[in-house]
N, C-alpha and C. Protein backbone atom coordinates (compact mmCIF):
# COMPACT_ATOMS: atom_id res chain seq x y z
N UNK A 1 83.37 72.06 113.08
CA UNK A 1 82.83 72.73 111.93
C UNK A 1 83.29 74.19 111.95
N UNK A 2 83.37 74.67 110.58
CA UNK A 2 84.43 75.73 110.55
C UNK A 2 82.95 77.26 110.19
N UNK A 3 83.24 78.14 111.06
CA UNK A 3 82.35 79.38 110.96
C UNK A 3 81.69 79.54 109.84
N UNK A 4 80.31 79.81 109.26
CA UNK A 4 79.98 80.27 107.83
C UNK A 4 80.62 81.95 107.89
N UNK A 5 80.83 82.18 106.67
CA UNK A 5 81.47 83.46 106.57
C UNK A 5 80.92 84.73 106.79
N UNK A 6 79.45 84.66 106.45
CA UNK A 6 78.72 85.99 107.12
C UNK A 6 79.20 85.90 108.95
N UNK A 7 79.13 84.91 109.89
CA UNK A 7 79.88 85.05 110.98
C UNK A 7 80.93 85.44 111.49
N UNK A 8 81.98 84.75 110.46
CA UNK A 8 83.25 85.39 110.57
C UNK A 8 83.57 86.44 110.17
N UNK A 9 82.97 87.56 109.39
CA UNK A 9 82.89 88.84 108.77
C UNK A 9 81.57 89.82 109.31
N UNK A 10 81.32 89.74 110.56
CA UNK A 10 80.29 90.55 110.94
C UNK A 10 80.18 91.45 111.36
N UNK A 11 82.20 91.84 112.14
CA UNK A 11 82.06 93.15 112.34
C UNK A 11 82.56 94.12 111.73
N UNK A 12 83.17 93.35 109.81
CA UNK A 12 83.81 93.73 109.09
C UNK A 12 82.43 94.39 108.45
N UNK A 13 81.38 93.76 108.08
CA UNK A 13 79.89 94.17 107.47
C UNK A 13 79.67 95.27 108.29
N UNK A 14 79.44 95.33 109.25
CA UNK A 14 79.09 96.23 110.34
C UNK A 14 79.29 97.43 110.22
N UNK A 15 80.92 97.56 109.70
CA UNK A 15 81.64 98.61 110.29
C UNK A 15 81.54 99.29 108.44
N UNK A 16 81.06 98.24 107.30
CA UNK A 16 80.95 98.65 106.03
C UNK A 16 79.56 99.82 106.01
N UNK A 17 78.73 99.03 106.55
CA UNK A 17 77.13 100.16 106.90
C UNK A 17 77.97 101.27 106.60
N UNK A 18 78.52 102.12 107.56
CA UNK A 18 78.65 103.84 107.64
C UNK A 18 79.59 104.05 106.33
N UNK A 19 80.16 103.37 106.08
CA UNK A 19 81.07 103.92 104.80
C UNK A 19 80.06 103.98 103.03
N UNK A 20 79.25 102.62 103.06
CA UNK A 20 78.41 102.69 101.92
C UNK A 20 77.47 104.12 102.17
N UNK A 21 76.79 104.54 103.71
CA UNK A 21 76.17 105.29 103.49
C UNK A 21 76.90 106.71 103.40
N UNK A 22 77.53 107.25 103.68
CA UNK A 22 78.86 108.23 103.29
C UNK A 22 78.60 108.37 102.01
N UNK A 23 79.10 107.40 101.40
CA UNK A 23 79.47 107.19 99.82
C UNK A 23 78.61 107.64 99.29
N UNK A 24 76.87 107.32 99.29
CA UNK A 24 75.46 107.33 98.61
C UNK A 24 75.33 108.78 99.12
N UNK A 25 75.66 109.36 100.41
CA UNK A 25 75.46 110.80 100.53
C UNK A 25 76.04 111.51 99.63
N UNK A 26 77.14 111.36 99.21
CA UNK A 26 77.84 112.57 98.68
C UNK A 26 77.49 112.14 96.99
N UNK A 27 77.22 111.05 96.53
CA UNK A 27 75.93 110.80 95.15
C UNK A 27 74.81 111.57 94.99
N UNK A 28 74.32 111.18 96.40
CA UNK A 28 72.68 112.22 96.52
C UNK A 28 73.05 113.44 95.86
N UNK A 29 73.69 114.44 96.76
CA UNK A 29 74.13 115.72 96.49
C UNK A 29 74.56 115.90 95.20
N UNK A 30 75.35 114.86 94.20
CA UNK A 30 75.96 115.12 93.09
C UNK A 30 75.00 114.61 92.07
N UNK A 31 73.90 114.24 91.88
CA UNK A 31 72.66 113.73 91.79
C UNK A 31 71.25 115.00 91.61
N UNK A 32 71.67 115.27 92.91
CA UNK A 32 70.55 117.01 93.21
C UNK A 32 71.11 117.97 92.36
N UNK A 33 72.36 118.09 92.08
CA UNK A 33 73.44 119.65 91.22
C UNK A 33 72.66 118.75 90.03
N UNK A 34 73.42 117.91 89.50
CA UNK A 34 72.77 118.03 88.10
C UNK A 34 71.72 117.48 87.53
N UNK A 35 70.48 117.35 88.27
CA UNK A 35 69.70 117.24 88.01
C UNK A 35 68.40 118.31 88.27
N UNK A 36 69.24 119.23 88.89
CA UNK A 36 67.92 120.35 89.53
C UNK A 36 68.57 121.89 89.30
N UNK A 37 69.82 121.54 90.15
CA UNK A 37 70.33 122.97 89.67
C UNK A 37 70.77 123.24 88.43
N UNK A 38 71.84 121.92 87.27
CA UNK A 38 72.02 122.16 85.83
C UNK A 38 71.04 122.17 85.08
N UNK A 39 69.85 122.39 85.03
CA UNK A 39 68.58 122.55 84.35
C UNK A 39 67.83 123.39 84.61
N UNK A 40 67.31 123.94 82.86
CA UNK A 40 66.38 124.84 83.59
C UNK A 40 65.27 124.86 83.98
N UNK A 41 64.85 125.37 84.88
CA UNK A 41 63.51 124.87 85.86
C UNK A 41 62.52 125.81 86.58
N UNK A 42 62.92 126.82 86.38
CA UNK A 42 62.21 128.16 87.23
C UNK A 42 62.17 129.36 86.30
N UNK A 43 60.80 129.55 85.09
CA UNK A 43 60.65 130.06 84.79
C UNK A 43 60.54 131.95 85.33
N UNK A 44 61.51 133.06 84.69
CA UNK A 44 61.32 134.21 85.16
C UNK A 44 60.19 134.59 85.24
N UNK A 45 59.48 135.31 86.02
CA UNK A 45 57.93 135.81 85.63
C UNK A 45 57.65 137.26 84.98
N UNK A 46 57.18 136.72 83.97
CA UNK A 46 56.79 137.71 82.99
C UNK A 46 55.96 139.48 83.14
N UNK A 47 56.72 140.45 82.95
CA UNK A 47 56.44 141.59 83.64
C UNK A 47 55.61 142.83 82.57
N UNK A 48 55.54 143.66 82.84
CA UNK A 48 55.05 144.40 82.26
C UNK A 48 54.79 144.78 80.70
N UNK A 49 54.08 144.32 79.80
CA UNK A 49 54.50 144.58 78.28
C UNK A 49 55.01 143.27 77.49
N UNK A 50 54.98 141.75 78.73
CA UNK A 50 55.59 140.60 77.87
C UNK A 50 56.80 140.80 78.07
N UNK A 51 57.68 141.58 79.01
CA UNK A 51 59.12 141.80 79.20
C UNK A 51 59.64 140.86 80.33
N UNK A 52 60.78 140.36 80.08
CA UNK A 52 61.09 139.37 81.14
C UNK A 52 62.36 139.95 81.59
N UNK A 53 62.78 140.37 82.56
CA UNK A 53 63.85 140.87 83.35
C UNK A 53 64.86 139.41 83.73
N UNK A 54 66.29 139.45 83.05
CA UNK A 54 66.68 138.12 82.97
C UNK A 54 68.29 138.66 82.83
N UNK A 55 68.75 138.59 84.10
CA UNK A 55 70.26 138.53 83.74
C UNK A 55 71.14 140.00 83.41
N UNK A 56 70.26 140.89 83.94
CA UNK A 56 70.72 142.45 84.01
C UNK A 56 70.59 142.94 82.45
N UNK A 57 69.33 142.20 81.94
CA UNK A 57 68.95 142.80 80.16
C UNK A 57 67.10 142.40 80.36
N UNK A 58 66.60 142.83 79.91
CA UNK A 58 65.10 142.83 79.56
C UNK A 58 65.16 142.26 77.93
N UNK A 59 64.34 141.04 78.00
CA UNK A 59 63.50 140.59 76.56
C UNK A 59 62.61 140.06 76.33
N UNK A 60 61.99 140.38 75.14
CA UNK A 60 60.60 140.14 74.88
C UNK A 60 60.71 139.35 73.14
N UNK A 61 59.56 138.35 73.37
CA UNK A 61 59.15 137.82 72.48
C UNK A 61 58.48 138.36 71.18
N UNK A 62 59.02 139.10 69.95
CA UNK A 62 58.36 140.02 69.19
C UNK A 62 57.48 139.07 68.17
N UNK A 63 57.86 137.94 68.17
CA UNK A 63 56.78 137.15 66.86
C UNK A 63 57.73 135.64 66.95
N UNK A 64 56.86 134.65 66.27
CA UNK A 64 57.06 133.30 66.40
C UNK A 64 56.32 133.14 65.51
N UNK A 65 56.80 132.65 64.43
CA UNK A 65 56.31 132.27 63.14
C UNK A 65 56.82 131.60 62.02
N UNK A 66 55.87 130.80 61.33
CA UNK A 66 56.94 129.95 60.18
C UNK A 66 57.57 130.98 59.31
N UNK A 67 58.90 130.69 58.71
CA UNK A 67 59.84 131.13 57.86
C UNK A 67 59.86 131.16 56.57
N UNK A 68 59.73 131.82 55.55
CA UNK A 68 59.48 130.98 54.29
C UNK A 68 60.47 131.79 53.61
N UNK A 69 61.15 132.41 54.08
CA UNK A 69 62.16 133.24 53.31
C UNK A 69 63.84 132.90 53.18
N UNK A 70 63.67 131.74 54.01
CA UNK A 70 65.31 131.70 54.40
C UNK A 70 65.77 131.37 52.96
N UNK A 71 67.08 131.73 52.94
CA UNK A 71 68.09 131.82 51.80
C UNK A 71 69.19 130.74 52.45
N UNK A 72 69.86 130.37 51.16
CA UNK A 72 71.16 129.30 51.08
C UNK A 72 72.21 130.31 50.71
N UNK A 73 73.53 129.82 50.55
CA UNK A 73 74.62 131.04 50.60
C UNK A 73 74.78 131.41 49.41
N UNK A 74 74.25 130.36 48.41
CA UNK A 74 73.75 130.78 46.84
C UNK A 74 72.89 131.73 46.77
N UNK A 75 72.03 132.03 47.35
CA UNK A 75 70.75 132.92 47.46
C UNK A 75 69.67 132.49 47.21
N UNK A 76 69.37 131.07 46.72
CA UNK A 76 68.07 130.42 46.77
C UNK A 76 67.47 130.12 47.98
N UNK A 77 66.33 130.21 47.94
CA UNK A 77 65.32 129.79 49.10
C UNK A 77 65.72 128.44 49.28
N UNK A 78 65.67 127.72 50.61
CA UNK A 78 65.77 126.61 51.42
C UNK A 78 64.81 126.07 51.16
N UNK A 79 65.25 124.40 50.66
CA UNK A 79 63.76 123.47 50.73
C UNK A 79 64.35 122.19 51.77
N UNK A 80 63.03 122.18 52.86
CA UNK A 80 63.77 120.88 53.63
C UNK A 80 62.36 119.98 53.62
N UNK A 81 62.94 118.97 53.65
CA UNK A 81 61.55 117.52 53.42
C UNK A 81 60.05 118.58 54.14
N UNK A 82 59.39 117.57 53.46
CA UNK A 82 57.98 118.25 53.83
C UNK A 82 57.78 118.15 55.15
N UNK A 83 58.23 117.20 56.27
CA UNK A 83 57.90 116.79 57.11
C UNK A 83 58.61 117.67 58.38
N UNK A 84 59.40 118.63 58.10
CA UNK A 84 59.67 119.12 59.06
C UNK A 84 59.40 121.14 58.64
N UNK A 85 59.01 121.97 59.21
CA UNK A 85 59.36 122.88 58.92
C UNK A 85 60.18 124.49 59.84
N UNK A 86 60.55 124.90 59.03
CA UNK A 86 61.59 126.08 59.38
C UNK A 86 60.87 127.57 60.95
N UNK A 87 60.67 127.74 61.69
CA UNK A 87 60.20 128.46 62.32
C UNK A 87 61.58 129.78 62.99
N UNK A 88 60.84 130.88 62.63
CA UNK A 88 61.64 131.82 63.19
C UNK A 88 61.34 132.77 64.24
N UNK A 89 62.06 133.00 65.38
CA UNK A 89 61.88 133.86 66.71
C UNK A 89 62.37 135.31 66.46
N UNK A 90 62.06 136.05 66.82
CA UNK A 90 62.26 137.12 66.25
C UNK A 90 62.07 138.03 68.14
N UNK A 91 63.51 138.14 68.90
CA UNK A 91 63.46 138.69 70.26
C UNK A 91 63.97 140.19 70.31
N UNK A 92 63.42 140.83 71.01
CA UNK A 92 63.51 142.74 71.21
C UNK A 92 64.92 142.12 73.10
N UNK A 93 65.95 142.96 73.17
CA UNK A 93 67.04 143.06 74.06
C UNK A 93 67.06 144.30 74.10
N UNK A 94 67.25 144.25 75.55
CA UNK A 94 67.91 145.96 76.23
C UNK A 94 68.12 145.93 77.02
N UNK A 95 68.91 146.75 77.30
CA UNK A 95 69.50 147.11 78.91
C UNK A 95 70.83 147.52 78.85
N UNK A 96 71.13 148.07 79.45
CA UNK A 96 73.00 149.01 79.04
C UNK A 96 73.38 147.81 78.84
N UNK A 97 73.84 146.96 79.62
CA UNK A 97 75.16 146.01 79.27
C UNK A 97 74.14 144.26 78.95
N UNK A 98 73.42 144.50 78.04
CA UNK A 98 72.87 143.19 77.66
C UNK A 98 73.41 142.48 77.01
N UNK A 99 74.35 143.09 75.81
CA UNK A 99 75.17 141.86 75.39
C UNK A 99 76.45 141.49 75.79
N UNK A 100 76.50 142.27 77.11
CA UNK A 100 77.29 141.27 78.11
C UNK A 100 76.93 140.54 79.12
N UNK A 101 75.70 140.64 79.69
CA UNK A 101 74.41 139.87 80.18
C UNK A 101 74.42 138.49 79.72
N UNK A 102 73.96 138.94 78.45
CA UNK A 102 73.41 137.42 77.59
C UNK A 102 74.02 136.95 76.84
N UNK A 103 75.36 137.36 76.70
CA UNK A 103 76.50 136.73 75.70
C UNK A 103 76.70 135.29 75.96
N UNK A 104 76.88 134.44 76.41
CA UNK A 104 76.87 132.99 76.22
C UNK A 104 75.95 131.92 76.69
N UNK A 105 74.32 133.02 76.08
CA UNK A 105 72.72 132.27 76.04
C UNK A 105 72.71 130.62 75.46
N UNK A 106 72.02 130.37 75.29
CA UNK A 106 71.40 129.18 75.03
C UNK A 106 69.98 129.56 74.24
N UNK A 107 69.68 129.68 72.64
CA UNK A 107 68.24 129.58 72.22
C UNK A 107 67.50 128.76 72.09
N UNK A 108 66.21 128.10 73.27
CA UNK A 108 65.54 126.92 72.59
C UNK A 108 64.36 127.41 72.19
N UNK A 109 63.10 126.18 71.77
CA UNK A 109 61.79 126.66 71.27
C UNK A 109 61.57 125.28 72.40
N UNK A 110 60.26 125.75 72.88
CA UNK A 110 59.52 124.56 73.55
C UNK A 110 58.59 124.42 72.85
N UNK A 111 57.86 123.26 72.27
CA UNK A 111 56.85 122.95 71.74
C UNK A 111 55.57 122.36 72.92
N UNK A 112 54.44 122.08 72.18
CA UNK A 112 53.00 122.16 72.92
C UNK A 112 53.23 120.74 73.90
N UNK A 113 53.84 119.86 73.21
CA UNK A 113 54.00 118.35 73.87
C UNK A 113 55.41 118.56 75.06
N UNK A 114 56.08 119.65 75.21
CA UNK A 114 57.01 119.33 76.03
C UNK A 114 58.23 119.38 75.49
N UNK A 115 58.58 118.96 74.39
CA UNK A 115 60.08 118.66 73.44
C UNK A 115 60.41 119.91 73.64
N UNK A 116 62.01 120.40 73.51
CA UNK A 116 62.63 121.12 73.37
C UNK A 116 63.44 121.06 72.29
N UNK A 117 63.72 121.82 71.07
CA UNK A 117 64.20 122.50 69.95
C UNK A 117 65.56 123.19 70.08
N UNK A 118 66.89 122.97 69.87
CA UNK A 118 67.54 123.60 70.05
C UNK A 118 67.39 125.23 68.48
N UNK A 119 68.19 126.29 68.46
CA UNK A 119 68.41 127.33 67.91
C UNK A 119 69.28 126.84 67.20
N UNK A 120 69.41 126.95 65.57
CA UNK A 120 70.12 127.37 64.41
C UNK A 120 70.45 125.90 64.78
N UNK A 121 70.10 124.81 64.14
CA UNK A 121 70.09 123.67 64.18
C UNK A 121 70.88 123.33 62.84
N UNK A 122 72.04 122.81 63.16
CA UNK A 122 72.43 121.79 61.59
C UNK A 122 71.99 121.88 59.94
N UNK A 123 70.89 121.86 59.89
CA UNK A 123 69.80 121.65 58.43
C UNK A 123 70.42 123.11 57.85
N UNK A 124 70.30 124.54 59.07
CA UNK A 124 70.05 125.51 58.71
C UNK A 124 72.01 126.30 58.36
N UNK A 125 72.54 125.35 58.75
CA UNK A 125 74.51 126.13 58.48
C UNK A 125 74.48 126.90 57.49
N UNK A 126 74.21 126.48 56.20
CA UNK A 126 74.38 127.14 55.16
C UNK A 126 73.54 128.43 54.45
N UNK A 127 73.04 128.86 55.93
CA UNK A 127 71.93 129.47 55.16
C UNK A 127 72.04 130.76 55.65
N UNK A 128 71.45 131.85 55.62
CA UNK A 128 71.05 133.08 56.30
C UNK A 128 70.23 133.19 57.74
N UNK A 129 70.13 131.56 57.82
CA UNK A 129 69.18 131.89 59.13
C UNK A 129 70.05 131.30 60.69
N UNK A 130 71.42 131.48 60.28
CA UNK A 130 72.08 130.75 61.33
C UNK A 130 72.39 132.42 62.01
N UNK A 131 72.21 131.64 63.69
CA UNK A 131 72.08 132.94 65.17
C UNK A 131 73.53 132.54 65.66
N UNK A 132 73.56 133.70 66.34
CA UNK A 132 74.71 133.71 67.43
C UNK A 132 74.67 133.74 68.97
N UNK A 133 73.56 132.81 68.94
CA UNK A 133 73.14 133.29 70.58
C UNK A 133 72.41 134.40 70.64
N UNK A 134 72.47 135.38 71.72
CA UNK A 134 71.88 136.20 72.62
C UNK A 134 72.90 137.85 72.05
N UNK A 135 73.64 137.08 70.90
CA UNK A 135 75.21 138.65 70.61
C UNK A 135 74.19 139.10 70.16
N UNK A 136 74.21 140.74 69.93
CA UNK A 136 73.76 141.68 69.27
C UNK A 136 73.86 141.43 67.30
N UNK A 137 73.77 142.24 66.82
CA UNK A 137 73.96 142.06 65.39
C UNK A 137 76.18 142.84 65.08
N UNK A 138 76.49 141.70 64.38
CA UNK A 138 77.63 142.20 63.94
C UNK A 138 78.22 143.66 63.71
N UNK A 139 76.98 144.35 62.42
CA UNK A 139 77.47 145.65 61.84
C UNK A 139 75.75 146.45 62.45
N UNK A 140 76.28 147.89 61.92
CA UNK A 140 75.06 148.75 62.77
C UNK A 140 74.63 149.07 63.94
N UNK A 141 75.47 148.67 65.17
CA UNK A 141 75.07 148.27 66.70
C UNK A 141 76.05 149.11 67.59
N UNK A 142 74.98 150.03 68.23
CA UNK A 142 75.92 150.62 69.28
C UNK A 142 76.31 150.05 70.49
N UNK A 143 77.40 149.98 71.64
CA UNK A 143 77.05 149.40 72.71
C UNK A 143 75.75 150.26 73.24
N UNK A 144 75.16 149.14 73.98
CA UNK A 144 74.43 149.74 75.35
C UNK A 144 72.72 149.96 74.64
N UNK A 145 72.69 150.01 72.92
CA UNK A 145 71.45 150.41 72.81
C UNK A 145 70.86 148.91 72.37
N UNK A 146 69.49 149.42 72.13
CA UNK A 146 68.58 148.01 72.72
C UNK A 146 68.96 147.36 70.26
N UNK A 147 68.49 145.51 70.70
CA UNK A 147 68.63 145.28 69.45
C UNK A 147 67.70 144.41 69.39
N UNK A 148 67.73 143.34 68.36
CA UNK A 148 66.77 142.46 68.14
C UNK A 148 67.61 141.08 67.74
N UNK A 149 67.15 140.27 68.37
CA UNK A 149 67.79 138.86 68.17
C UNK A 149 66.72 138.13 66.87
N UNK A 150 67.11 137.22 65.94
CA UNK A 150 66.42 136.23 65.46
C UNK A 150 66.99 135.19 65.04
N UNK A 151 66.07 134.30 65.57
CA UNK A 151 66.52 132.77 65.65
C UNK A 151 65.90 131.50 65.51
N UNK A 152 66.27 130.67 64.31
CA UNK A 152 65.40 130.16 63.54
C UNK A 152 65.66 129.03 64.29
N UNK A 153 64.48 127.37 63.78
CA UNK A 153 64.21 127.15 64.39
C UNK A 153 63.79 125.64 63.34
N UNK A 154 64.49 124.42 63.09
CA UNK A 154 63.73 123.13 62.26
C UNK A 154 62.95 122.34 63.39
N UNK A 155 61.51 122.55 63.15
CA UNK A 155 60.45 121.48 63.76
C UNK A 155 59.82 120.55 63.07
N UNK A 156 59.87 119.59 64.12
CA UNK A 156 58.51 118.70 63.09
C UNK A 156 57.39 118.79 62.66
N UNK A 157 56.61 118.36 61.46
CA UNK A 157 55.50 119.66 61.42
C UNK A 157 54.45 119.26 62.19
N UNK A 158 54.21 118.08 63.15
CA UNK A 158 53.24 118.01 64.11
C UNK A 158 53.39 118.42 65.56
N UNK A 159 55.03 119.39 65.75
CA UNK A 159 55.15 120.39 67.07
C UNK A 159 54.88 121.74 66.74
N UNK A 160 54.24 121.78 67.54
CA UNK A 160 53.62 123.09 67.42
C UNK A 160 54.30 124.13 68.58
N UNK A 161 55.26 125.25 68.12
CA UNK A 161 56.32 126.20 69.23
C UNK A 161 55.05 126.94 70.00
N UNK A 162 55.38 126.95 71.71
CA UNK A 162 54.36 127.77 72.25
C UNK A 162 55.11 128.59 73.02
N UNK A 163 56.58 128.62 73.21
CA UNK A 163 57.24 129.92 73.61
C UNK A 163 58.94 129.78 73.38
N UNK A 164 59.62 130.33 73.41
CA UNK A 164 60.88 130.11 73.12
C UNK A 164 61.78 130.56 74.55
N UNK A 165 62.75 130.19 74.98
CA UNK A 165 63.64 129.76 75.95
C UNK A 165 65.17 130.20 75.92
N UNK A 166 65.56 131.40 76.72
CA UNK A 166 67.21 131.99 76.43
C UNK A 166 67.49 131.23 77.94
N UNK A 167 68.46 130.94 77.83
CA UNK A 167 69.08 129.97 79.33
C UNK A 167 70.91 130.04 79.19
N UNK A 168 70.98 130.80 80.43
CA UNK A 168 72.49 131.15 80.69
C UNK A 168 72.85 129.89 81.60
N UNK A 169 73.70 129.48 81.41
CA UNK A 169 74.31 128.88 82.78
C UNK A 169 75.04 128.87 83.85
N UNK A 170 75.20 130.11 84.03
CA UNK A 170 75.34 131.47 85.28
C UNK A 170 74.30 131.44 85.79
N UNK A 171 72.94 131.44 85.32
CA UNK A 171 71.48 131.48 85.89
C UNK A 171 70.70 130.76 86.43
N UNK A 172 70.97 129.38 85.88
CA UNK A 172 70.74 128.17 86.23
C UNK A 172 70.35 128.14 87.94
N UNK A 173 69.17 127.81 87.57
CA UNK A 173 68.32 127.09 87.33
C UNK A 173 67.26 127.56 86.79
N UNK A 174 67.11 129.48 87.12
CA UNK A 174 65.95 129.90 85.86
C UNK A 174 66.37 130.09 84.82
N UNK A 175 65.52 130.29 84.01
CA UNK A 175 65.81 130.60 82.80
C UNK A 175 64.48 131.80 81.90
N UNK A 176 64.63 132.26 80.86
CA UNK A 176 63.50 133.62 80.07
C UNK A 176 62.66 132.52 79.21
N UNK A 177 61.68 132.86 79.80
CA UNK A 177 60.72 131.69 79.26
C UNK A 177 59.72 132.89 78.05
N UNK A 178 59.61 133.14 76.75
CA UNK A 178 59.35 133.85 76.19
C UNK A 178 57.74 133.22 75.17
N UNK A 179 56.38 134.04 75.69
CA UNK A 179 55.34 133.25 75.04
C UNK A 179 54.78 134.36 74.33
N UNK A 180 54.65 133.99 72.97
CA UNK A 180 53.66 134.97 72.09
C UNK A 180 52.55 135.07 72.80
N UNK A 181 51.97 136.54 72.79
CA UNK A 181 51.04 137.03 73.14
C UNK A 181 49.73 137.13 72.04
């Protein structure tokens, strides 16, 4: 009678052990990066005045509130289904070199349930309420002096925004966790 094959392959199995576990190590690790370090996860802690020190610029959350003004490139006011509505962030920046700091931010809104909102969302292209990130304002802007970001925001109307979120990915894994006061 001729060997069953787990017998005849046992010190071929054997010698497989250390290589599968090798393999699953260097997964783990690639597994841990983007799942812990590419995300953001470690809120800055919030300092003096609602100011969050983030990335060699200071910002603060100046208001979070629904929108009712936004304009289309026609100049009419924006109507989007009843079911979702328009919210705008309205952030204070400073620090000598902040909009080189925060030049390739990330704007979200976190809502009360957890969801995250991305900034200047699709619905809003055509309108006056589309952001550029974390840049300063186009015209009027000196280097180095402090400005104001705003950045709108389509929710559903049963999320309710409880702070808004700038996230570099230089920074990663914290990120400016920004809550109306």
């Amino acid at each position: 009678m001729r060997p069953r094959w787990f017998r005849r392959n046992r010190w071929g199995l054997v010698a497989l052990l250390p290589l599968i576990a090798g393999l699953l190590s260097f997964q783990v690790k690639d597994v841990y990066t983007r799942l812990w370090t590419e995300k953001p996860r470690e809120p800055v802690p919030v300092g003096e005045g609602g100011w969050v020190a983030y990335s060699d610029a200071r910002v603060r959350l100046i208001s979070l509130a629904p929108a009712t003004d936004v304009k289309g490139r026609s100049g009419d006011t924006v109507i989007l289904p009843s079911s979702v509505i328009i919210w705008r962030a309205r952030i204070a920046v400073e620090g000598a070199d902040a909009e080189d700091a925060l030049g390739g931010c990330d704007v979200t809104v976190e809502a009360g349930d957890g969801r995250i909102f991305s900034g200047s969302p699709t619905e809003l292209d055509d309108t006056d309420a589309v952001s550029y990130g974390c840049l300063p304002p186009s015209t009027g802007y000196t280097k180095g002096s402090p400005y104001e970001l705003a950045t709108s925001f389509v929710l559903p109307r049963d999320a309710t925004p409880v702070a808004v979120r700038i996230v570099l990915a230089t920074q990663l894994p914290r990120y400016a966790r920004l809550s109306p006061r």
